[in-house]
PDB file of N, CA and C in Angstrom:
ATOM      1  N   UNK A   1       0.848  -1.170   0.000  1.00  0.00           N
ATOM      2  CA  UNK A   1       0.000   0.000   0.000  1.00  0.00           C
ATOM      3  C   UNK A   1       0.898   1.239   0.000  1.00  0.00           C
ATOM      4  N   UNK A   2       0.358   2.337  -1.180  1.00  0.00           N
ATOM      5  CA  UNK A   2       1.752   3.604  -0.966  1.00  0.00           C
ATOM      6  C   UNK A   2       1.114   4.437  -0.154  1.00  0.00           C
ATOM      7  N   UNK A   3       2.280   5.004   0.505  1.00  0.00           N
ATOM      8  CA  UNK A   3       2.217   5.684   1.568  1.00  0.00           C
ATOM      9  C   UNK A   3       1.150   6.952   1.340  1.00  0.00           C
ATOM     10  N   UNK A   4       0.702   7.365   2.428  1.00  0.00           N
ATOM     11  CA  UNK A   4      -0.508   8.694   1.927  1.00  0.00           C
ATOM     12  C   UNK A   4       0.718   9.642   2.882  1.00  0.00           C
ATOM     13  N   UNK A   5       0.253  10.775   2.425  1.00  0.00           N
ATOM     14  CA  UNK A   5       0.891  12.140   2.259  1.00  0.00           C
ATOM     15  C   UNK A   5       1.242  12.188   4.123  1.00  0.00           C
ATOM     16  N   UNK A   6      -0.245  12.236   4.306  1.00  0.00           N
ATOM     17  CA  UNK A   6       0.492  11.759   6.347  1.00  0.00           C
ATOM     18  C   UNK A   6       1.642  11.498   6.857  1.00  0.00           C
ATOM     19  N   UNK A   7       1.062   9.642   6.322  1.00  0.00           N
ATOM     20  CA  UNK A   7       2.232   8.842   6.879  1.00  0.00           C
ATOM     21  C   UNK A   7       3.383   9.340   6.294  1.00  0.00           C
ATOM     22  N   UNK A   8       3.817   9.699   4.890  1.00  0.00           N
ATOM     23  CA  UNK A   8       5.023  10.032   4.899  1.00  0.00           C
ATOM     24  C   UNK A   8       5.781  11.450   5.865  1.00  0.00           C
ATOM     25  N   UNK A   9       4.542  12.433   6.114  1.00  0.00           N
ATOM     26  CA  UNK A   9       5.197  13.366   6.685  1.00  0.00           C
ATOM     27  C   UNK A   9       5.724  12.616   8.016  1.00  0.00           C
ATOM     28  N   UNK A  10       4.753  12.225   8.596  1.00  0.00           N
ATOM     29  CA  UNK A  10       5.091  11.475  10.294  1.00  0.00           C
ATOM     30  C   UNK A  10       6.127  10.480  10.228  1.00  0.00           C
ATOM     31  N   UNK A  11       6.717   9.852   8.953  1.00  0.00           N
ATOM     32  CA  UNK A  11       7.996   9.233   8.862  1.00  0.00           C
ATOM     33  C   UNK A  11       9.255  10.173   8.926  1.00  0.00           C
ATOM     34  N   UNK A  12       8.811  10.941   7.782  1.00  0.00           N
ATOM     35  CA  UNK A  12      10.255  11.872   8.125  1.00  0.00           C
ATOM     36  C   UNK A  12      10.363  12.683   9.127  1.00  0.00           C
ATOM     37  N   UNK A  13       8.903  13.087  10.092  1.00  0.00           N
ATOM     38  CA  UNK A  13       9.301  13.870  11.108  1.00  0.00           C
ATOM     39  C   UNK A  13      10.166  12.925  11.961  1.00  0.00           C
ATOM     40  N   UNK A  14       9.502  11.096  12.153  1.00  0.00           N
ATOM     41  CA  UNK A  14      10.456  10.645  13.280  1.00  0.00           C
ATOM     42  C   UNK A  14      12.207  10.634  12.803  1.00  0.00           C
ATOM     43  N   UNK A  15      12.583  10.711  11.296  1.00  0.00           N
ATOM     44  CA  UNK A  15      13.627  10.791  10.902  1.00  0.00           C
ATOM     45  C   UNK A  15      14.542  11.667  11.182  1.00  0.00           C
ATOM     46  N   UNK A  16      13.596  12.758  10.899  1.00  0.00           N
ATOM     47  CA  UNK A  16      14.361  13.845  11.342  1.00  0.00           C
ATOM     48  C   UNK A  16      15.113  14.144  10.062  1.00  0.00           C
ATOM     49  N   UNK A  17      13.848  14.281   8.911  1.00  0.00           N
ATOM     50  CA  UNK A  17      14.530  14.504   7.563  1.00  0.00           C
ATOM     51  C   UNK A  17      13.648  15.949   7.017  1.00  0.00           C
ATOM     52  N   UNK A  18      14.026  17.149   7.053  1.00  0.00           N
ATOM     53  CA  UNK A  18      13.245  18.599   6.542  1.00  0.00           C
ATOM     54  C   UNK A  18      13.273  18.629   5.163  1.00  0.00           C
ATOM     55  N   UNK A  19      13.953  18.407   4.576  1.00  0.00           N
ATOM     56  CA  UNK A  19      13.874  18.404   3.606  1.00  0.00           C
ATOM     57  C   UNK A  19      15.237  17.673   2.667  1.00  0.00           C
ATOM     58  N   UNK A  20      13.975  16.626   2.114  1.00  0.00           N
ATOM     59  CA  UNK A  20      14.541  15.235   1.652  1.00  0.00           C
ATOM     60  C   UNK A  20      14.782  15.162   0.235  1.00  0.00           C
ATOM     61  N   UNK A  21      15.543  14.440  -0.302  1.00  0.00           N
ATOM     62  CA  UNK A  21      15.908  14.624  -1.719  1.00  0.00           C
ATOM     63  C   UNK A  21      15.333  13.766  -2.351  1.00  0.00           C
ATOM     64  N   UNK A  22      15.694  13.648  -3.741  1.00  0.00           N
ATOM     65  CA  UNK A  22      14.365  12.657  -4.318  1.00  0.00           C
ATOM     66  C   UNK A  22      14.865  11.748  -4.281  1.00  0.00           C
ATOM     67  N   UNK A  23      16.093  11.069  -4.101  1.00  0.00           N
ATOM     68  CA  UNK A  23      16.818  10.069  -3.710  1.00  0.00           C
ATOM     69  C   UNK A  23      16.874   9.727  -2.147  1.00  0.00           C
ATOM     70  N   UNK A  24      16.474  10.187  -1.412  1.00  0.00           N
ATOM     71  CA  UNK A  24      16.401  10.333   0.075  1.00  0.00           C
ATOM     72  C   UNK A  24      14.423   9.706   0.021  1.00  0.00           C
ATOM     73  N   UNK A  25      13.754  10.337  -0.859  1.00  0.00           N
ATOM     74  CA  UNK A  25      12.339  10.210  -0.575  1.00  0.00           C
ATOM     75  C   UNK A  25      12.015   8.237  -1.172  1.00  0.00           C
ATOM     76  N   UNK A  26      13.219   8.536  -2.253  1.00  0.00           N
ATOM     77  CA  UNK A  26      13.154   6.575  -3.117  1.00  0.00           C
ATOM     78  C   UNK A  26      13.620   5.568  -1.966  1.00  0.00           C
ATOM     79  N   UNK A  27      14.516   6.511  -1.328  1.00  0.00           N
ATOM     80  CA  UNK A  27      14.765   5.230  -0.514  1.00  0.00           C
ATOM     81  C   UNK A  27      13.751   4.979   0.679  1.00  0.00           C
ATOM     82  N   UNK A  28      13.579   6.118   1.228  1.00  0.00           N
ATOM     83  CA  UNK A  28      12.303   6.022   2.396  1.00  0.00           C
ATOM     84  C   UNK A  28      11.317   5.185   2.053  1.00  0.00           C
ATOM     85  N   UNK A  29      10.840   5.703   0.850  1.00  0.00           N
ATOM     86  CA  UNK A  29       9.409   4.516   0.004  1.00  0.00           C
ATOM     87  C   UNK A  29       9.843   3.066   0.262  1.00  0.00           C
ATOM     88  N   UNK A  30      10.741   2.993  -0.682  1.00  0.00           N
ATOM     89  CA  UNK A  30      11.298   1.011  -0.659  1.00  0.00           C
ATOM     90  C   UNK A  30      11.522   0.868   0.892  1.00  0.00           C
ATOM     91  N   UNK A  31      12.213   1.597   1.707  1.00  0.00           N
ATOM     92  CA  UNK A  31      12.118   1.070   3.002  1.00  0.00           C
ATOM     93  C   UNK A  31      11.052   0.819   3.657  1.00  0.00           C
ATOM     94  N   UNK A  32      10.187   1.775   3.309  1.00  0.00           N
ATOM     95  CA  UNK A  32       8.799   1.917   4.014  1.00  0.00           C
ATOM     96  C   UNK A  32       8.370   0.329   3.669  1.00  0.00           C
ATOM     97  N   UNK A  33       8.047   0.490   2.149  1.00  0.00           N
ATOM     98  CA  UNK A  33       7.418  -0.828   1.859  1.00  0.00           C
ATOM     99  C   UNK A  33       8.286  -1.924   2.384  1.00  0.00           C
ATOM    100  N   UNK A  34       9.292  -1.839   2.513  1.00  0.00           N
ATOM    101  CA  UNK A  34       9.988  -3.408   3.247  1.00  0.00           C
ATOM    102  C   UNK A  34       9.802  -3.586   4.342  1.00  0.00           C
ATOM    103  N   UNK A  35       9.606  -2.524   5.159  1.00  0.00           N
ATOM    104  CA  UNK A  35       8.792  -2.353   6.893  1.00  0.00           C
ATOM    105  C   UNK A  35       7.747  -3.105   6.844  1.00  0.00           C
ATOM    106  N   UNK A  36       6.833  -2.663   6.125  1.00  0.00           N
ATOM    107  CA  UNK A  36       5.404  -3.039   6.059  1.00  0.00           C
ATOM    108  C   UNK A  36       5.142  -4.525   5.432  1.00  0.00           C
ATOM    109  N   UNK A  37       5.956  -5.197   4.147  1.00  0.00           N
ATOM    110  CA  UNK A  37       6.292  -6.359   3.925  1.00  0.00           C
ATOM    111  C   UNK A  37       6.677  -7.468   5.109  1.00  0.00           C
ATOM    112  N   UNK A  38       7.598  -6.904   5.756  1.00  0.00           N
ATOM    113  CA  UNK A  38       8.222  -7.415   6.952  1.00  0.00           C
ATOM    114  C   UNK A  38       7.241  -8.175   7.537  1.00  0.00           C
ATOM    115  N   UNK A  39       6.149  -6.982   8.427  1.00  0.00           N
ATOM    116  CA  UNK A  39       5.375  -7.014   9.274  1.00  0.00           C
ATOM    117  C   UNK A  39       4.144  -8.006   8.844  1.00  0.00           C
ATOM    118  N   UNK A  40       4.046  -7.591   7.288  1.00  0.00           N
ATOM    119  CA  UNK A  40       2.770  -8.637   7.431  1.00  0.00           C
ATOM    120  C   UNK A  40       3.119 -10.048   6.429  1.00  0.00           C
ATOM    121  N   UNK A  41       4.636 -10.602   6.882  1.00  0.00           N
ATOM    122  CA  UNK A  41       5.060 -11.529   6.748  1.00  0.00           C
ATOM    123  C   UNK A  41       5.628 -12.516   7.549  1.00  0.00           C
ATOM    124  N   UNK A  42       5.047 -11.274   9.155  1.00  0.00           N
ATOM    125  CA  UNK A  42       5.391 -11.934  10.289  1.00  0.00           C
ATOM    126  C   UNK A  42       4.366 -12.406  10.876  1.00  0.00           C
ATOM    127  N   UNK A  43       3.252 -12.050  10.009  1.00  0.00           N
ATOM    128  CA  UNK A  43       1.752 -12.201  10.735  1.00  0.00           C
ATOM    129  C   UNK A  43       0.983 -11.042  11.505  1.00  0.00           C
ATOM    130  N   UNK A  44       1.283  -9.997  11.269  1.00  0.00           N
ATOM    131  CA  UNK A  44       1.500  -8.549  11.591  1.00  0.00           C
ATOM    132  C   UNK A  44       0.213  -7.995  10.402  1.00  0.00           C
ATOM    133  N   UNK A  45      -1.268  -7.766  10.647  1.00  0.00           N
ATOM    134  CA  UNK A  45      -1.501  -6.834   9.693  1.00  0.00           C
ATOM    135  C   UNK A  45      -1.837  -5.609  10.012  1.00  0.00           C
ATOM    136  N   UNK A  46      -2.193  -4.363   8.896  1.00  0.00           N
ATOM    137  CA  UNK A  46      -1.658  -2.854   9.106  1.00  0.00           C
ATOM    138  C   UNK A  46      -3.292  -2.753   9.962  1.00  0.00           C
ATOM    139  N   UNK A  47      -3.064  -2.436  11.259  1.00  0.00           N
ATOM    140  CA  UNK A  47      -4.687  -1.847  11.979  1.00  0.00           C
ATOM    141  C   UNK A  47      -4.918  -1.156  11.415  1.00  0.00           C
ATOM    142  N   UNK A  48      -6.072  -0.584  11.933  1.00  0.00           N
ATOM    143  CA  UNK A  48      -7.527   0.414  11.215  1.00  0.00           C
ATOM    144  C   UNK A  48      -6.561   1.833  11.907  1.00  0.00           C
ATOM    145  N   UNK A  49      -6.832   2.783  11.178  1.00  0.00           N
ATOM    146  CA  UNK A  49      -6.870   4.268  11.728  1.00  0.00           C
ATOM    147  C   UNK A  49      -6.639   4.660  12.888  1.00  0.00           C
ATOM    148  N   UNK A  50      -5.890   5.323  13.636  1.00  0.00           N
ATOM    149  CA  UNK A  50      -6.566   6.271  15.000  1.00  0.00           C
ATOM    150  C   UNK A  50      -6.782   5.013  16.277  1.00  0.00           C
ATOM    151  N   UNK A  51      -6.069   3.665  15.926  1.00  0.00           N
ATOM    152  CA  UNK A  51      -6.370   3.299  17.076  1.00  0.00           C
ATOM    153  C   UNK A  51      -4.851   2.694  17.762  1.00  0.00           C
ATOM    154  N   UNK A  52      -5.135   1.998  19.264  1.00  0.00           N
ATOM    155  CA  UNK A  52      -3.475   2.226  19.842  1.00  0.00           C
ATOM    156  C   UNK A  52      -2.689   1.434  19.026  1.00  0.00           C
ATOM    157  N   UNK A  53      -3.129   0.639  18.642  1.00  0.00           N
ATOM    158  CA  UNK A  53      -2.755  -0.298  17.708  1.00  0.00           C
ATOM    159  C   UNK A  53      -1.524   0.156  16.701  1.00  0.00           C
ATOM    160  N   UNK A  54      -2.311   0.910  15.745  1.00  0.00           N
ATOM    161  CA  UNK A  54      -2.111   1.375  14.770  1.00  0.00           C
ATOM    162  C   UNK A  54      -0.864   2.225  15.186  1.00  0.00           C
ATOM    163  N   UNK A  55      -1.093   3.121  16.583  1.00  0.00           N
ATOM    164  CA  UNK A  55       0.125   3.539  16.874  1.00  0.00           C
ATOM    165  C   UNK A  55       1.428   2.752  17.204  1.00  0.00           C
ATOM    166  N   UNK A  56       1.403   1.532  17.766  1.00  0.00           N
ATOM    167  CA  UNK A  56       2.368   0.460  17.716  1.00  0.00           C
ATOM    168  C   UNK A  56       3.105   0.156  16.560  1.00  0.00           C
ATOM    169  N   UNK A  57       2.164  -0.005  15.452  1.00  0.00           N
ATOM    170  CA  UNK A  57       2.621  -0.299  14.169  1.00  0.00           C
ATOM    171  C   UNK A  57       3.330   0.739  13.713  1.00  0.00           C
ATOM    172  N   UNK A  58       3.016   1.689  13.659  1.00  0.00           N
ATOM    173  CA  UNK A  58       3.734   2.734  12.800  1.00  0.00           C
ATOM    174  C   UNK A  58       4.565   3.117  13.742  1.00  0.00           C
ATOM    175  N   UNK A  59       4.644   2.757  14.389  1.00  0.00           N
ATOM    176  CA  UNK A  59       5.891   2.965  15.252  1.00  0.00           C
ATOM    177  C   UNK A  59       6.923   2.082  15.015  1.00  0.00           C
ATOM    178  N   UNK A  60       6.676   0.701  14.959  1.00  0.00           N
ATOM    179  CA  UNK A  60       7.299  -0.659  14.571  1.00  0.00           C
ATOM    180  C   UNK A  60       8.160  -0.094  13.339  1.00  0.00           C
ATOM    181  N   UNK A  61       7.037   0.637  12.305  1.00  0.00           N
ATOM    182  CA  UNK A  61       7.582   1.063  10.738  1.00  0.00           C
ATOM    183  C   UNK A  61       8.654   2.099  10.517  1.00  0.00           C
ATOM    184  N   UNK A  62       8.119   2.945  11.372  1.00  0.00           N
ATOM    185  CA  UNK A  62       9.200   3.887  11.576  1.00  0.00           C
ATOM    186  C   UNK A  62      10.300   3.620  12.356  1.00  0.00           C
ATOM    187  N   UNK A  63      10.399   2.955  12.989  1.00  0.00           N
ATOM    188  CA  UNK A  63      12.277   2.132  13.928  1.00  0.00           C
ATOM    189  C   UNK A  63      12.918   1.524  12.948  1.00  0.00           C
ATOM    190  N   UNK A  64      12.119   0.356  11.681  1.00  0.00           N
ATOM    191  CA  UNK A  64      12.746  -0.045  11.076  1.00  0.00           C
ATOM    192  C   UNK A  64      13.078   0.966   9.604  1.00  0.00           C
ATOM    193  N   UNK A  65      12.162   1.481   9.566  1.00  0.00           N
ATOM    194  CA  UNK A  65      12.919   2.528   8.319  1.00  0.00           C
ATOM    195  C   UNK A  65      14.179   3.525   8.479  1.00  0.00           C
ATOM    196  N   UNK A  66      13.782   3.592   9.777  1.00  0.00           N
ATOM    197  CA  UNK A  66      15.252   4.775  10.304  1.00  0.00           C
ATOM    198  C   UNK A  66      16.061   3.809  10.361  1.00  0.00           C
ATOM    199  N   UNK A  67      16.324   2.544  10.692  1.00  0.00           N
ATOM    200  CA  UNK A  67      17.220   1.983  11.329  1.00  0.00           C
ATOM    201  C   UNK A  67      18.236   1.337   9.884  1.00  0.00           C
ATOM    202  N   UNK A  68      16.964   0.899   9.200  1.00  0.00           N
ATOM    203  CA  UNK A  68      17.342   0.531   8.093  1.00  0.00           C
ATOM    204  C   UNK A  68      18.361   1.911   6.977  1.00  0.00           C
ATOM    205  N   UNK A  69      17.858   3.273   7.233  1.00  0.00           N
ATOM    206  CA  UNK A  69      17.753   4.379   6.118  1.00  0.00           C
ATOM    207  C   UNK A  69      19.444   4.558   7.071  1.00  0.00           C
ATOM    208  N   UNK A  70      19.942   4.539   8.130  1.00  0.00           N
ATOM    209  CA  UNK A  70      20.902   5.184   8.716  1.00  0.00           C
ATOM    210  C   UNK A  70      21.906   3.654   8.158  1.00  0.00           C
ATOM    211  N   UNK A  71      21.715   2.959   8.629  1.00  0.00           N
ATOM    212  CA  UNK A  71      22.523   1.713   8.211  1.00  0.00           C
ATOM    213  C   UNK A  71      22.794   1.431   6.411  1.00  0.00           C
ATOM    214  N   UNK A  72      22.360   2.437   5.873  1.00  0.00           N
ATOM    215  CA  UNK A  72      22.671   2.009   4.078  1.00  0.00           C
ATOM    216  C   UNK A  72      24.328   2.487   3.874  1.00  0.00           C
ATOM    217  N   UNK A  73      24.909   3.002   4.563  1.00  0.00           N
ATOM    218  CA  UNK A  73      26.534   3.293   3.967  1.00  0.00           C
ATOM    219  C   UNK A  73      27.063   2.724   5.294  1.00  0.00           C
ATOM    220  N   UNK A  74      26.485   1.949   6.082  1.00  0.00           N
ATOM    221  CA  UNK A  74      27.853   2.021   7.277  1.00  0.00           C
ATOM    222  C   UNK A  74      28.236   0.669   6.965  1.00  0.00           C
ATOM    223  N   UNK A  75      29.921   0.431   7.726  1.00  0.00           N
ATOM    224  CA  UNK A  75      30.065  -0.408   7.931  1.00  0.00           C
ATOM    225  C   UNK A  75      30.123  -0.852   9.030  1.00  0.00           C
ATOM    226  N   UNK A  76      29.827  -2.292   8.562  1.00  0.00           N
ATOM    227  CA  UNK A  76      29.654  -3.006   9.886  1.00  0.00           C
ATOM    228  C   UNK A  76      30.523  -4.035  10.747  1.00  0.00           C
ATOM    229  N   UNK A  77      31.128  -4.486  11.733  1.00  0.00           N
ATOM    230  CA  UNK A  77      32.243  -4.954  12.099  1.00  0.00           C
ATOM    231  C   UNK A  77      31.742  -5.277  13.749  1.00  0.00           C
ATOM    232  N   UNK A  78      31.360  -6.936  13.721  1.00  0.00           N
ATOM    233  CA  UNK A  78      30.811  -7.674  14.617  1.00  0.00           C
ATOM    234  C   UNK A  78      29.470  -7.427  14.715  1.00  0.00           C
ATOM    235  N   UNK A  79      28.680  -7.711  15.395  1.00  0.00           N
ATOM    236  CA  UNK A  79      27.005  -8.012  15.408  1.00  0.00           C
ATOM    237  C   UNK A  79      26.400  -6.557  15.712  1.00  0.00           C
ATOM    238  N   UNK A  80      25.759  -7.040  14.885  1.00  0.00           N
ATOM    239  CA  UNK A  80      24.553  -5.948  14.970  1.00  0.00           C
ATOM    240  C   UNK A  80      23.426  -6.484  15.637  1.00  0.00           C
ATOM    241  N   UNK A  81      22.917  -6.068  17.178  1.00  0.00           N
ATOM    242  CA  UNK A  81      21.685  -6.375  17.947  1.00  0.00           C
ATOM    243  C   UNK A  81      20.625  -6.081  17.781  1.00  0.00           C
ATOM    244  N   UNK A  82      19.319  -6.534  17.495  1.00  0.00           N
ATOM    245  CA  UNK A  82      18.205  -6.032  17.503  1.00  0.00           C
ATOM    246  C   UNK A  82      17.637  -4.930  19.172  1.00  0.00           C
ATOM    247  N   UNK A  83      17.083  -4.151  18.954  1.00  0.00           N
ATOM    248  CA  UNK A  83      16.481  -2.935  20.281  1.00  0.00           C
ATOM    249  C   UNK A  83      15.982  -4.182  20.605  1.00  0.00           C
ATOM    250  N   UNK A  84      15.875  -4.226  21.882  1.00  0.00           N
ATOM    251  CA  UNK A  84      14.556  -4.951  23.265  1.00  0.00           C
ATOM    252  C   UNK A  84      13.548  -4.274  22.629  1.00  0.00           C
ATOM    253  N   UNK A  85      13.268  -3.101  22.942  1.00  0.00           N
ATOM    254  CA  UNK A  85      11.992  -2.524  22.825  1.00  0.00           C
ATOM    255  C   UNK A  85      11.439  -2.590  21.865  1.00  0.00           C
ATOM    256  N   UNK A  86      12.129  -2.379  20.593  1.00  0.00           N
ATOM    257  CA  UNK A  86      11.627  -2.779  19.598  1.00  0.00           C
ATOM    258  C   UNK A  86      11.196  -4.277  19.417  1.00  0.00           C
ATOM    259  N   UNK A  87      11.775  -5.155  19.757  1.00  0.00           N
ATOM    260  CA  UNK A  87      11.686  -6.403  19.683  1.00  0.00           C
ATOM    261  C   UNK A  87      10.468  -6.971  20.606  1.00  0.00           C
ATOM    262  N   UNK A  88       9.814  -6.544  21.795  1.00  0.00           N
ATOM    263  CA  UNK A  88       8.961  -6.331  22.535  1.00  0.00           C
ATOM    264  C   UNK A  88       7.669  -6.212  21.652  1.00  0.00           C
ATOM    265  N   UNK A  89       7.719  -4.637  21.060  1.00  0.00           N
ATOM    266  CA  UNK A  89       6.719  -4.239  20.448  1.00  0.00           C
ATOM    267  C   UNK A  89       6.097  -5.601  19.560  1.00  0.00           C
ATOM    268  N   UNK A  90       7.507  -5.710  18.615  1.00  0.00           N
ATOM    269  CA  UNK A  90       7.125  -6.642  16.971  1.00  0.00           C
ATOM    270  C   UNK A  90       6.321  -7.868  17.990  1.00  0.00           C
ATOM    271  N   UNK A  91       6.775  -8.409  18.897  1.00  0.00           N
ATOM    272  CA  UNK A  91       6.665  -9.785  19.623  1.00  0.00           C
ATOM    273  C   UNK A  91       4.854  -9.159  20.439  1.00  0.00           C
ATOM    274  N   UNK A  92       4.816  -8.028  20.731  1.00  0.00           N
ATOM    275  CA  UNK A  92       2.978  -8.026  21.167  1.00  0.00           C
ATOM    276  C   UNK A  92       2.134  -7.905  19.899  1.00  0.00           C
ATOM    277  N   UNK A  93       2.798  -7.103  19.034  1.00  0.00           N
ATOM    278  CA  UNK A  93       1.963  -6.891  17.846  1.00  0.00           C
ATOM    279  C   UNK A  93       1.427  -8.933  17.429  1.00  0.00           C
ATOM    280  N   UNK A  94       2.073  -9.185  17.091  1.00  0.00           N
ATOM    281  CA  UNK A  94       2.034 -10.538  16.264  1.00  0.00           C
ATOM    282  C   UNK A  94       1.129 -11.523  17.527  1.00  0.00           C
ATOM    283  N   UNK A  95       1.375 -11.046  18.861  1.00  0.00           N
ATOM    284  CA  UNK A  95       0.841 -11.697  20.123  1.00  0.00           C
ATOM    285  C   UNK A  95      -0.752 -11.460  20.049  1.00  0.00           C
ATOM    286  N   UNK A  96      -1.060  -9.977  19.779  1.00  0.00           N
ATOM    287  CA  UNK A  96      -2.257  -9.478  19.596  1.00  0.00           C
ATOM    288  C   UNK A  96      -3.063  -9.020  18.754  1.00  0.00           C
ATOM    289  N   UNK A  97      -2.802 -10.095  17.339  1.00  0.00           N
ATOM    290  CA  UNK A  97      -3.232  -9.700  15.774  1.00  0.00           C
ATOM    291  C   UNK A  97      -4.396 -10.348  16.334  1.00  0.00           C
ATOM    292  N   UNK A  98      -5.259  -9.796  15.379  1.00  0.00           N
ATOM    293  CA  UNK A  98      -7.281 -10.238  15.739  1.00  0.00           C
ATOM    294  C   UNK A  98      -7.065 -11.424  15.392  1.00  0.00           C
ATOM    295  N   UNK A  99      -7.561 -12.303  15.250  1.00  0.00           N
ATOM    296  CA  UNK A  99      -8.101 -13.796  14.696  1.00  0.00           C
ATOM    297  C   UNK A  99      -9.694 -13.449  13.702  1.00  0.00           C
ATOM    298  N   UNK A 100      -8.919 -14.282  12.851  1.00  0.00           N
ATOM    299  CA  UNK A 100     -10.424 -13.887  11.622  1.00  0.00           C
ATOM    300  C   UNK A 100     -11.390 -14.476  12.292  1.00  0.00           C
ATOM    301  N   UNK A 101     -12.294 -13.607  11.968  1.00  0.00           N
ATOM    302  CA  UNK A 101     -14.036 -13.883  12.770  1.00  0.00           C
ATOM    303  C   UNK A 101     -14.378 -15.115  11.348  1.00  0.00           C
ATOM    304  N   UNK A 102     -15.467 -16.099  11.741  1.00  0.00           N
ATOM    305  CA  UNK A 102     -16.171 -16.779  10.303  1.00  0.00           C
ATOM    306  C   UNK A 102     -17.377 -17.942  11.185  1.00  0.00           C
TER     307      UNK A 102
END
């Protein structure tokens, strides 16, 4: 799903990106979408609107897009750890996905 005008502003505000280049905005997108791929390949799907939920998630989206967008030139030299907290979050989200009603 592409991003609506919102969500992208509320991504780059958590980025902490004012003004982004169009190469800065390509990569945010593909990251975005690999966030969101991620998530609902973990069993993770995107909640409804306005609810706490939803704030979890896009929160989830935005740790991994920054995390991912800062990590594209570095190098790396011994392990790279996943956040607790983050790891918390992904681990309630997937704990507390609805179960299809039928």
């Amino acid at each position: 799903m592409p991003m609506t005008k919102e969500r992208r502003n509320g991504l780059l505000a958590y980025c902490r990106i004012e003004e982004p280049t169009t190469e800065e905005m390509l990569t945010l997108e593909t990251l975005y979408d690999a966030a969101v791929g991620y998530l609902e390949n973990a069993g993770v799907a995107e909640p409804p609107e306005g609810t706490p939920r939803r704030a979890q998630y896009d929160l989830a989206v935005n740790f991994m897009v920054l995390r991912d967008f800062d990590l594209r030139d570095a190098e790396v030299t011994g392990t790279i750890q996943d956040n607790p907290a983050f790891r918390r979050l992904i681990t309630q989200l997937k704990l507390t996905e609805p179960g299809e009603e039928g």
